[in-house]
Protein backbone atom coordinates (compact mmCIF):
# COMPACT_ATOMS: atom_id res chain seq x y z
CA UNK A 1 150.83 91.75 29.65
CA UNK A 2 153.08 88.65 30.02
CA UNK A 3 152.75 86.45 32.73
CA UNK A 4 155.26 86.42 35.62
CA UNK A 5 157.76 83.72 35.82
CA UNK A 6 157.85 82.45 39.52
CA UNK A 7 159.65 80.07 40.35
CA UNK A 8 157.81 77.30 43.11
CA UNK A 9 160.11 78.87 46.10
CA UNK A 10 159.15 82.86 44.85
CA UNK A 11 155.26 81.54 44.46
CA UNK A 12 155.42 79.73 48.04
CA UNK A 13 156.87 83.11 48.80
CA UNK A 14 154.21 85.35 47.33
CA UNK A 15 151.71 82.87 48.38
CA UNK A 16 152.46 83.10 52.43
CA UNK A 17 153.31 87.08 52.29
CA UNK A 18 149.40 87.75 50.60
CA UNK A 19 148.43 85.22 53.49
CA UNK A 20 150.31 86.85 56.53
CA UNK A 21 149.17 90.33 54.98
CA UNK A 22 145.10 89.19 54.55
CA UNK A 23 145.50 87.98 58.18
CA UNK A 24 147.11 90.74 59.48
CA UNK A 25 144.33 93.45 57.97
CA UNK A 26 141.62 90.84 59.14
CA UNK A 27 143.42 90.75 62.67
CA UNK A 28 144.12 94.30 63.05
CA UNK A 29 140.65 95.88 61.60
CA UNK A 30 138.05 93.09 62.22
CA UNK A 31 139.23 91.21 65.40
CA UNK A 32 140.92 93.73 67.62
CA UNK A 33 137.81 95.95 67.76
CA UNK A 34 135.36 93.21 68.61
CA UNK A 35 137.96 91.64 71.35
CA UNK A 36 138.16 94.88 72.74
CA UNK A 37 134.17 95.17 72.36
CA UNK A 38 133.53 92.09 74.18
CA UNK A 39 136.33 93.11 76.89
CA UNK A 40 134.38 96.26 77.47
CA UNK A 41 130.83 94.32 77.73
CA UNK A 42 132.10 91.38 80.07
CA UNK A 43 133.51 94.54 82.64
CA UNK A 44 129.82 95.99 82.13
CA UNK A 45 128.29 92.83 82.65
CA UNK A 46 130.53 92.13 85.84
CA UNK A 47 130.01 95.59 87.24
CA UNK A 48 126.22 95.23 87.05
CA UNK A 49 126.33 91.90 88.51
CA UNK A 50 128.40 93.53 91.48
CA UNK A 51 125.90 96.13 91.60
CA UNK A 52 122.97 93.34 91.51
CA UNK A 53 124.74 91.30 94.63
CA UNK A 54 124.62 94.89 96.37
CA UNK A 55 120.78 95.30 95.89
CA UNK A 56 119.80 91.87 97.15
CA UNK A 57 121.76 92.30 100.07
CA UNK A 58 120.51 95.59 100.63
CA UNK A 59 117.02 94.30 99.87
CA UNK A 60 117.51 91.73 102.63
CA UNK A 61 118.60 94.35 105.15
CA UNK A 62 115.89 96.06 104.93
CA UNK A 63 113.85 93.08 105.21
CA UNK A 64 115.40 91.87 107.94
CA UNK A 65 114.66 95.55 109.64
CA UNK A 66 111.35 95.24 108.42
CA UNK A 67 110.80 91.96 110.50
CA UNK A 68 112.23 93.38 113.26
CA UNK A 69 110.21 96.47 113.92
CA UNK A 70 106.98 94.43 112.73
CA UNK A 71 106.02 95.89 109.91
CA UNK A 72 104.82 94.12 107.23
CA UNK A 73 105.67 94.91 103.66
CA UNK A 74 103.12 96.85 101.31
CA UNK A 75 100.78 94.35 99.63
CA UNK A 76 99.45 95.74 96.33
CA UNK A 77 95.73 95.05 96.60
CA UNK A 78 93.75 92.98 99.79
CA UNK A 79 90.44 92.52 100.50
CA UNK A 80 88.15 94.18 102.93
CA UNK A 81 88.89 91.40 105.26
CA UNK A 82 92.75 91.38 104.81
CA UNK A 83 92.86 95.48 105.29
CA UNK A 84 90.50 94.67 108.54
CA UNK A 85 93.31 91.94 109.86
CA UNK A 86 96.00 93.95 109.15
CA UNK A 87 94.65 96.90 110.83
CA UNK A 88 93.96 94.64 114.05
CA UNK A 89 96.81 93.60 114.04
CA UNK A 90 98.63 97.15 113.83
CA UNK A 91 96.45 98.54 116.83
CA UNK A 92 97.76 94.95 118.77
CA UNK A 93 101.30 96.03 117.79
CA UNK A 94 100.44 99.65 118.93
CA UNK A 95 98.85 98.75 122.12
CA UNK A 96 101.87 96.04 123.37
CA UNK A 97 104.29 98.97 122.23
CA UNK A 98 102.58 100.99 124.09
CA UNK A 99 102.10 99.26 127.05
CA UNK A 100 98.87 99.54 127.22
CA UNK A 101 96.22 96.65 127.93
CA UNK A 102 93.85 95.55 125.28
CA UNK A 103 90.34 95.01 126.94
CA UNK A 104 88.70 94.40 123.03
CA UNK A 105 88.48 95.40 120.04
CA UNK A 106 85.60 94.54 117.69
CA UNK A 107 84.89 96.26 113.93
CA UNK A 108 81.89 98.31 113.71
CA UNK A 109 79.51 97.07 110.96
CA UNK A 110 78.66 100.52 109.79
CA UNK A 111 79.73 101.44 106.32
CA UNK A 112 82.38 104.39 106.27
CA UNK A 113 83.58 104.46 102.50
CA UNK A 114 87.23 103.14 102.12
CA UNK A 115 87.51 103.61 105.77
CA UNK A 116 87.32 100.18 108.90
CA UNK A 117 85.58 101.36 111.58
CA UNK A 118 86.41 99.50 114.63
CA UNK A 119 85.61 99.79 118.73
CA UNK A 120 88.53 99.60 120.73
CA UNK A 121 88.34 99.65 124.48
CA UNK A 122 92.02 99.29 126.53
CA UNK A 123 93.54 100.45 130.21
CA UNK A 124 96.61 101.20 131.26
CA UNK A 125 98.52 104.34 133.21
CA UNK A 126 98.75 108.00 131.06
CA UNK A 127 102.10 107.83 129.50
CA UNK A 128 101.19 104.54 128.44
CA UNK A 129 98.06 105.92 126.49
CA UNK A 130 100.74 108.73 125.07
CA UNK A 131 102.89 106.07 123.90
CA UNK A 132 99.70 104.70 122.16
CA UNK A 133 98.71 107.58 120.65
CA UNK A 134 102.28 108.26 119.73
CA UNK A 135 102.37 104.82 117.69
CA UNK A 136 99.74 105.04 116.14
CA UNK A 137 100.49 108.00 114.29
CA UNK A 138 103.74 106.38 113.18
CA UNK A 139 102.15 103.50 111.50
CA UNK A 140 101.62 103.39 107.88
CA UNK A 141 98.04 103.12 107.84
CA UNK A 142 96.25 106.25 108.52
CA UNK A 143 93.78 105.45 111.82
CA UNK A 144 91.38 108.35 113.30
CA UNK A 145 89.86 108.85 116.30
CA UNK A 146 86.31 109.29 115.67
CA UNK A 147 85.33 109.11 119.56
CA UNK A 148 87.42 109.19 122.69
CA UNK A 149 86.04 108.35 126.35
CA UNK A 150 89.05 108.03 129.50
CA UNK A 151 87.57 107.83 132.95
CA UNK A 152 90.30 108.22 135.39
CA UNK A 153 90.51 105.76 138.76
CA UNK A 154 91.98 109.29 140.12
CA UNK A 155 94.95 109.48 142.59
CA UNK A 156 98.55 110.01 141.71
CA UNK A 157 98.98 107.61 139.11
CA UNK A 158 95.57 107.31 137.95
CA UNK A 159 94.75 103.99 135.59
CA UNK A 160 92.70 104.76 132.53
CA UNK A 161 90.20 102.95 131.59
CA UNK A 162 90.16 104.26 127.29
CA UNK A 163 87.24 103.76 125.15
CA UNK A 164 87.55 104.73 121.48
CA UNK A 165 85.82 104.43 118.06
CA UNK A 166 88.46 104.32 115.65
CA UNK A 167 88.27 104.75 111.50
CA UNK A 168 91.09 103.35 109.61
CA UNK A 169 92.47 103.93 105.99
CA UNK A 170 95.01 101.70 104.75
């Protein structure tokens, strides 16, 4: 086959029409898709970033709830001692509630299993013991009473004077 004759304006021609048509099938088939690719990942990306900003704050809501009701968040593993402070200082939180008076409270050294045995002795007026009681089975940690001695001044409006052995699982 004989070679084609161009002249230099029909090869400049030629030369910018192969151009313009290599660009337009690398444009139309190669970079459209990925521009519209990366279009739909940045909107993915900036709706879980909304969604992100929406958990922290609800995250700090909750902690801020948290800190106002008093109670502390869920540590995964403490020590004997730790679980024996933290349970003191749920049955404080219970007995202020409450309204009740703390006389003492002391741990009892006898081995229970899992469980904190503790002595807890406390006054205060009956609906103020309710409350207590009340309280405590609200809080997180479970806490039994093992024993349970009220003497009564009598009267009206008697003051209790509450004596309890207590076992708590937490």
């Amino acid at each position: 086959m004989a070679a084609l004759k161009l002249s230099e304006r029909e090869r400049n021609l030629l030369i910018m029409t192969i151009g313009f048509v290599v660009f337009y099938v690398f444009y139309q088939f190669l970079l459209t898709p990925k521009w519209d690719e990366i279009t739909m990942l940045k909107e993915k990306a900036r709706s879980q970033r909304l969604d992100l900003k929406i958990a922290e704050g609800k995250i700090k809501i909750l902690d801020a709830v948290e800190k106002s009701i008093g109670i502390m968040p869920q540590k995964t593993e403490l020590t004997r001692e730790d679980r024996a402070l933290e349970v003191l200082k749920m049955l404080s939180q219970a007995t202020a509630h409450s309204g009740l008076n703390i006389n003492f409270v002391k741990p009892r050294l006898e081995e229970s299993g899992e469980g904190l045995q503790f002595t807890l002795s406390c006054s205060g007026k009956y609906k103020n013991f309710y409350n207590f009681l009340y309280v405590l089975y609200q809080l997180r940690a479970l806490i039994l009473i093992d024993t349970l001695d009220i003497t009564s001044t009598g009267g009206a409006s008697p003051d209790l004077d509450v004596k309890m052995n207590l076992t708590a699982y937490y």
